[in-house]
N, C-alpha and C. Protein backbone atom coordinates (compact mmCIF):
# COMPACT_ATOMS: atom_id res chain seq x y z
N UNK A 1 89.52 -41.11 4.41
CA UNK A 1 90.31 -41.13 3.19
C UNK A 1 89.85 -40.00 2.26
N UNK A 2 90.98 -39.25 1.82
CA UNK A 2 90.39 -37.77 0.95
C UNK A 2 90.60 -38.61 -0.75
N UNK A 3 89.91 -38.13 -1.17
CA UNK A 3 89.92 -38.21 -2.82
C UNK A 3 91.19 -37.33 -3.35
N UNK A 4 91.71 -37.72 -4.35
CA UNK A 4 92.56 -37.75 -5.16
C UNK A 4 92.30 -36.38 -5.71
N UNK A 5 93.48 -35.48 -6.70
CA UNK A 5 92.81 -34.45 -7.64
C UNK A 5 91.89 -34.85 -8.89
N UNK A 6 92.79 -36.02 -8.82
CA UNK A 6 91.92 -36.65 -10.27
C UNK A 6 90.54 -36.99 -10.04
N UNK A 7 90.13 -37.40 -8.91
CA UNK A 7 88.80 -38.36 -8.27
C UNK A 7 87.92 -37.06 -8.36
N UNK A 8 88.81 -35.97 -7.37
CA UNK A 8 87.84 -34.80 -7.47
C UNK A 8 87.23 -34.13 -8.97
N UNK A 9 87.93 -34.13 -9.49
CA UNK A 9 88.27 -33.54 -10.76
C UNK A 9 86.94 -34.32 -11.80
N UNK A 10 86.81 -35.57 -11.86
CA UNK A 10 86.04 -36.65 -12.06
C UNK A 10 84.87 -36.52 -11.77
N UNK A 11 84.90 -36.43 -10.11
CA UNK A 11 83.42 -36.30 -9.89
C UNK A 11 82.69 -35.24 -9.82
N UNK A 12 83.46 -34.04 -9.84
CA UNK A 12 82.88 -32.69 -10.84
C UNK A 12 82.39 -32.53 -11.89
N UNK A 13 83.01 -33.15 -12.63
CA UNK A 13 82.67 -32.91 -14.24
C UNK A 13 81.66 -34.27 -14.73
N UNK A 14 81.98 -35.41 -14.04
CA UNK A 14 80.85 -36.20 -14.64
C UNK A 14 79.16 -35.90 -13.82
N UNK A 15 79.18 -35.16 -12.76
CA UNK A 15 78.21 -34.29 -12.62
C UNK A 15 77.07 -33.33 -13.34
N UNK A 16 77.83 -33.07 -14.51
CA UNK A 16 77.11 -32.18 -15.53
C UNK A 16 76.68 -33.37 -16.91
N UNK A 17 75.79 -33.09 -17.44
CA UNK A 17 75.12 -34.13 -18.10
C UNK A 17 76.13 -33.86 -19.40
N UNK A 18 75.77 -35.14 -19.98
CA UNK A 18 76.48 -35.07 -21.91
C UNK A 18 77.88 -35.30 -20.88
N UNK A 19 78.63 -35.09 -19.67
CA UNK A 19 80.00 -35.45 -19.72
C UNK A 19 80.52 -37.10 -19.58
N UNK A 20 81.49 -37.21 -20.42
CA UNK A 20 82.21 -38.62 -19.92
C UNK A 20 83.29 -38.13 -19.94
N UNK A 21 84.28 -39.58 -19.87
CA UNK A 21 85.86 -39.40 -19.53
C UNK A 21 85.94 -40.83 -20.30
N UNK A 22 87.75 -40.76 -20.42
CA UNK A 22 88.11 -41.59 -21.97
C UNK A 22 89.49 -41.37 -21.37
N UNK A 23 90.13 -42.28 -21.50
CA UNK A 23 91.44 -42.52 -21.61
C UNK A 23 92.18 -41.16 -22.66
N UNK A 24 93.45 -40.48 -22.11
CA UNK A 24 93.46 -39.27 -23.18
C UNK A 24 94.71 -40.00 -24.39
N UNK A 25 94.94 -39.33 -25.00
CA UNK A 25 96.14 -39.80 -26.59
C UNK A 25 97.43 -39.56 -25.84
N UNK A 26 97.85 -38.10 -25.03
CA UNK A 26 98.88 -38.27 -24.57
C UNK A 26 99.20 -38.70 -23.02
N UNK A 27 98.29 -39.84 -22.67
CA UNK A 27 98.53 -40.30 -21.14
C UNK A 27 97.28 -39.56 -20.36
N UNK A 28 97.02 -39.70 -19.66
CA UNK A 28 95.93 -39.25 -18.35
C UNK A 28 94.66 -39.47 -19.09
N UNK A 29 93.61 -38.84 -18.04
CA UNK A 29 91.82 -38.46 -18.59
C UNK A 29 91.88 -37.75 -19.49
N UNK A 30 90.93 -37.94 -19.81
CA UNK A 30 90.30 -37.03 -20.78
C UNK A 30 88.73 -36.51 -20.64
N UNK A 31 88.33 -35.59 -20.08
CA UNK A 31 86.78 -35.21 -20.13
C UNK A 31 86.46 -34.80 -21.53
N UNK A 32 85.25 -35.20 -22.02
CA UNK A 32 84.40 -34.94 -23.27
C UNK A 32 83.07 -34.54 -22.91
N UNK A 33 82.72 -33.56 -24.01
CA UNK A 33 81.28 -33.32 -23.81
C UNK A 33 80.46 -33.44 -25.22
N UNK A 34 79.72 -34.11 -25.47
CA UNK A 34 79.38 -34.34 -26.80
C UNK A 34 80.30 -34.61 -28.32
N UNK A 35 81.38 -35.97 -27.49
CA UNK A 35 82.56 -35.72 -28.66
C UNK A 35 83.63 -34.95 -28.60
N UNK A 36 83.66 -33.27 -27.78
CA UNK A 36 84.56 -32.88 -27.77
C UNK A 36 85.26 -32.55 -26.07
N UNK A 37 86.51 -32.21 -26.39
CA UNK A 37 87.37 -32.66 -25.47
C UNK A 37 87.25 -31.39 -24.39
N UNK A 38 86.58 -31.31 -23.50
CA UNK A 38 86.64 -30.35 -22.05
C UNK A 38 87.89 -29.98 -21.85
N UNK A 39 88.57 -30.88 -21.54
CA UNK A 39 90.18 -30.83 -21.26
C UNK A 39 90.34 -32.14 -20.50
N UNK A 40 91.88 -32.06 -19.72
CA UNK A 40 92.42 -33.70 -19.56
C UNK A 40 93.34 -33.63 -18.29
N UNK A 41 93.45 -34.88 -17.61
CA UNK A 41 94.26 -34.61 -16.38
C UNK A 41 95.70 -35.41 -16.78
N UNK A 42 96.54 -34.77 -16.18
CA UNK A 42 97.72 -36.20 -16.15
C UNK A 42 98.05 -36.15 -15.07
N UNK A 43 97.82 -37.22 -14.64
CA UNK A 43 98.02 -37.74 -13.08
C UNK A 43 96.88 -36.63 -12.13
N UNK A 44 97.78 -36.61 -10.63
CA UNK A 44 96.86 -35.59 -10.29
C UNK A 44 97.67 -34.72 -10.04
N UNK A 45 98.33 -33.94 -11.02
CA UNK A 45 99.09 -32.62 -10.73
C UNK A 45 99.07 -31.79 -11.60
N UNK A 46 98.14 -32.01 -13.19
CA UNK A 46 98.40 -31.12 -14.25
C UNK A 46 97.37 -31.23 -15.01
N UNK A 47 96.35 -30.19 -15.13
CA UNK A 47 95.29 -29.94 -16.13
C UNK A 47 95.61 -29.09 -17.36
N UNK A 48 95.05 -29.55 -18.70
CA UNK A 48 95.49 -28.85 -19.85
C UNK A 48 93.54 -28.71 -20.14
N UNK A 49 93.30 -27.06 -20.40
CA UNK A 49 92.20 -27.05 -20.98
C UNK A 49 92.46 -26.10 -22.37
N UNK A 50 91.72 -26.40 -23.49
CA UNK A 50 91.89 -25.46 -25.05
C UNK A 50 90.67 -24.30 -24.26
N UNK A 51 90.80 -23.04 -24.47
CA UNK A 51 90.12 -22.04 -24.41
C UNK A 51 90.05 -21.76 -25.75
N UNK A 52 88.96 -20.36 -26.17
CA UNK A 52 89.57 -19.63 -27.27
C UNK A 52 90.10 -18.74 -26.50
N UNK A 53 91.12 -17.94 -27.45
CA UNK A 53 92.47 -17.34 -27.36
C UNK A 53 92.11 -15.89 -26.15
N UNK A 54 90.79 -15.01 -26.51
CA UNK A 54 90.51 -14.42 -25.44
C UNK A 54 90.29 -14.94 -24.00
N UNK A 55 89.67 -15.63 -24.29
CA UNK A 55 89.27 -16.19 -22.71
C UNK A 55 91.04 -16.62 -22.22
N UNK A 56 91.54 -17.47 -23.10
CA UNK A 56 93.00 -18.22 -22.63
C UNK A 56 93.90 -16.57 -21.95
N UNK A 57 93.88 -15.71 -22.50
CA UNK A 57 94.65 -14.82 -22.30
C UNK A 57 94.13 -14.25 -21.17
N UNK A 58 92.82 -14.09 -20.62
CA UNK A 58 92.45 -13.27 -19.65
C UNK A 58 92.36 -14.20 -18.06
N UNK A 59 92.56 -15.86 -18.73
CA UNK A 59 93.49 -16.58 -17.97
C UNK A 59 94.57 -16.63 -17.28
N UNK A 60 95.36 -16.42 -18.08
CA UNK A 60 96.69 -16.18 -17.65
C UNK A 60 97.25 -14.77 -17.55
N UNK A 61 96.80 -13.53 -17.74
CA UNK A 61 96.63 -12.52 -17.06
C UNK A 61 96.26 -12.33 -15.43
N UNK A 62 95.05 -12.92 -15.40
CA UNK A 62 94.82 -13.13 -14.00
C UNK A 62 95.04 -14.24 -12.96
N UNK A 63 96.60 -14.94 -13.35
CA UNK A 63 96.84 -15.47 -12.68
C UNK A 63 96.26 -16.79 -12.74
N UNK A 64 95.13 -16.83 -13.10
CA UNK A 64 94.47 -18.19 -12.71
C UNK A 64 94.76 -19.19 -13.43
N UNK A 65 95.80 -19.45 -14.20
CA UNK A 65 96.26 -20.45 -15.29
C UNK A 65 97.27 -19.92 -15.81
N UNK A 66 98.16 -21.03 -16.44
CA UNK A 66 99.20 -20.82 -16.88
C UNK A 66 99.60 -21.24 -18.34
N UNK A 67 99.69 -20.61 -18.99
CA UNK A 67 100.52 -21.12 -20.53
C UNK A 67 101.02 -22.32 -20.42
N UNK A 68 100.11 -23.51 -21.79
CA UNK A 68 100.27 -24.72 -21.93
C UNK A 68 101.99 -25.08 -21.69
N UNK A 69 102.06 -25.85 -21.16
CA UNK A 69 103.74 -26.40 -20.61
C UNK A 69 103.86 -26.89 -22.37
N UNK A 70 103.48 -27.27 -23.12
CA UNK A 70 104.00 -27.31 -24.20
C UNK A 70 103.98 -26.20 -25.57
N UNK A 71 102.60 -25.72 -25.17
CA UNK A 71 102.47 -24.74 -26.42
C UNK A 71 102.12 -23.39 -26.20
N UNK A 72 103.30 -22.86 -25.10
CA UNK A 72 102.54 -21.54 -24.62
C UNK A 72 101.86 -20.28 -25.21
N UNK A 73 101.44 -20.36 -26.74
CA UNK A 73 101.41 -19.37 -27.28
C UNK A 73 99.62 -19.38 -28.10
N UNK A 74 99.73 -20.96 -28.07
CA UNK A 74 98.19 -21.49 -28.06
C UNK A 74 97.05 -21.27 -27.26
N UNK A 75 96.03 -21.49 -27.52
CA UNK A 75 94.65 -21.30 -26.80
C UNK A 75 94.34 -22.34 -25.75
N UNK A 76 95.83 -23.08 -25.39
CA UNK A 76 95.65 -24.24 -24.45
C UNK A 76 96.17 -23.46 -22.90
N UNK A 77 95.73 -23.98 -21.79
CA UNK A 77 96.17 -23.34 -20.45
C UNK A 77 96.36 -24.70 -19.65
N UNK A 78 97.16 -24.55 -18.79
CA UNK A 78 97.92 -25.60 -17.92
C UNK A 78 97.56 -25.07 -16.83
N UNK A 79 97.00 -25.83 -15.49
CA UNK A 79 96.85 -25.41 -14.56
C UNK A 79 97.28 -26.91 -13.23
N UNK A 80 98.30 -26.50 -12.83
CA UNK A 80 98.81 -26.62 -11.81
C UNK A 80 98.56 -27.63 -10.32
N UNK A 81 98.32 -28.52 -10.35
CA UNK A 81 97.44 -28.75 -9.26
C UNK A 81 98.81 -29.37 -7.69
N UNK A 82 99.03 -28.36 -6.58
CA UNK A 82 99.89 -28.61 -5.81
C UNK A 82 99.30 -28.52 -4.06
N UNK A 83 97.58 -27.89 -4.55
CA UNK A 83 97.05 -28.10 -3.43
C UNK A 83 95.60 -27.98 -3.46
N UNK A 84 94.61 -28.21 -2.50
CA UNK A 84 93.14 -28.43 -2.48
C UNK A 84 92.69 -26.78 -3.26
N UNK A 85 93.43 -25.75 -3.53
CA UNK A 85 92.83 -24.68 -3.61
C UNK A 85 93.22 -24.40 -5.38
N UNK A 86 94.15 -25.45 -5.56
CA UNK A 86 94.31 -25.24 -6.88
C UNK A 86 93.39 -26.56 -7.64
N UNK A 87 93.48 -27.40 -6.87
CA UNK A 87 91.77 -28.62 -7.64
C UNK A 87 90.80 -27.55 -7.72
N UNK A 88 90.55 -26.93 -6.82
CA UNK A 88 89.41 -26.25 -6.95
C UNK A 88 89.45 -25.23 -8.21
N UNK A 89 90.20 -24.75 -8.29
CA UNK A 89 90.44 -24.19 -9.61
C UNK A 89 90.20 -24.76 -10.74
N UNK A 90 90.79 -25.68 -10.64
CA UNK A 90 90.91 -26.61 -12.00
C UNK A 90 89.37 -27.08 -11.85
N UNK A 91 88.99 -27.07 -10.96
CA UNK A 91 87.08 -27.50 -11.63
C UNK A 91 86.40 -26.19 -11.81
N UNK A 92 86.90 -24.85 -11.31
CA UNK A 92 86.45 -23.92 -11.80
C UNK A 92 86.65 -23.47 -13.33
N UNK A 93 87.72 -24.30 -13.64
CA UNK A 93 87.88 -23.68 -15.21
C UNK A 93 87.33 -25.24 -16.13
N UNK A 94 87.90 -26.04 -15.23
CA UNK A 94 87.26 -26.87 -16.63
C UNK A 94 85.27 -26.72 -16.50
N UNK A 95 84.86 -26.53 -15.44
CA UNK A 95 83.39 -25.96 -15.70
C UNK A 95 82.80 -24.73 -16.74
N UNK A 96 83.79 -23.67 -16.19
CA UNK A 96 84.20 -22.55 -17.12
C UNK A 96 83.86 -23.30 -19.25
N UNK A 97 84.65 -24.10 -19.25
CA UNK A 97 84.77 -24.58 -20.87
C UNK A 97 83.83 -25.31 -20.71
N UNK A 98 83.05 -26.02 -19.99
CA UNK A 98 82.46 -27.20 -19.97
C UNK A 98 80.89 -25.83 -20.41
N UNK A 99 80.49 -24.79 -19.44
CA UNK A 99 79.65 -24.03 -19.75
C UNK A 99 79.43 -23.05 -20.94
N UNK A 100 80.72 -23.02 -21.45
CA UNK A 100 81.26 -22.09 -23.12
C UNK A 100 80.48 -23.63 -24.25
N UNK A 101 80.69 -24.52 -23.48
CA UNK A 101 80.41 -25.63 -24.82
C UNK A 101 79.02 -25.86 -24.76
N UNK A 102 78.37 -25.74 -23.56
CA UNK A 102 77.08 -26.28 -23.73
C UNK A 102 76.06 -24.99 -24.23
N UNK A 103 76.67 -24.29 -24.36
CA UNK A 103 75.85 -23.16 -24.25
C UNK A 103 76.03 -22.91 -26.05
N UNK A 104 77.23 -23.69 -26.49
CA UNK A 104 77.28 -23.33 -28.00
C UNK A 104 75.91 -24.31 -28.93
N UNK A 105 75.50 -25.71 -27.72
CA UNK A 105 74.78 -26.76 -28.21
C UNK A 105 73.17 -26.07 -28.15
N UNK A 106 73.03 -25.04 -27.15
CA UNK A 106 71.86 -24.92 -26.90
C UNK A 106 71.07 -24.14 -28.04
């Protein structure tokens, strides 16, 4: 039996210390790291992470994320999940923010 995107997604990020997960405000997970929000799954087909606006842009320049399905103009990125190579992504970036945050605590 293979794990889910979400399961994967889960057991990536609660891997790194200070992370939990929380029910999110608009439906799916939510990963947190000291209070603030990593980013969030809905279901297992769609990750929303907040970047700041450089990083978000050099995101979606290179392909590797896509402009929030709701607020494409924001520091939020949507990433896609339609196969094992795009989960993997999506734990590459929510690690990505997860390592921008801890590094702001240190």
């Amino acid at each position: 039996m293979s794990l889910s995107a979400r399961e994967l997604l889960s057991e990536s990020l609660l891997s790194h210390p200070g992370v939990s997960r929380q029910p999110h405000r608009f439906g799916g997970i939510e990963f947190v790291y000291e209070g603030k929000e990593i980013g969030h799954v809905h279901g297992d087909h769609l990750v929303d992470i907040l970047f700041p606006k450089p990083v978000r842009d050099e995101l979606v320049a290179s392909g590797r994320a896509q402009p929030h399905h709701m607020f494409p103009e924001s520091g939020w990125v949507s990433v896609y999940i339609k196969s094992g190579d795009d989960a993997a992504s999506a734990i590459e970036m929510l690690k990505l923010k997860y390592d921008l945050m801890a590094s702001k605590q240190r």
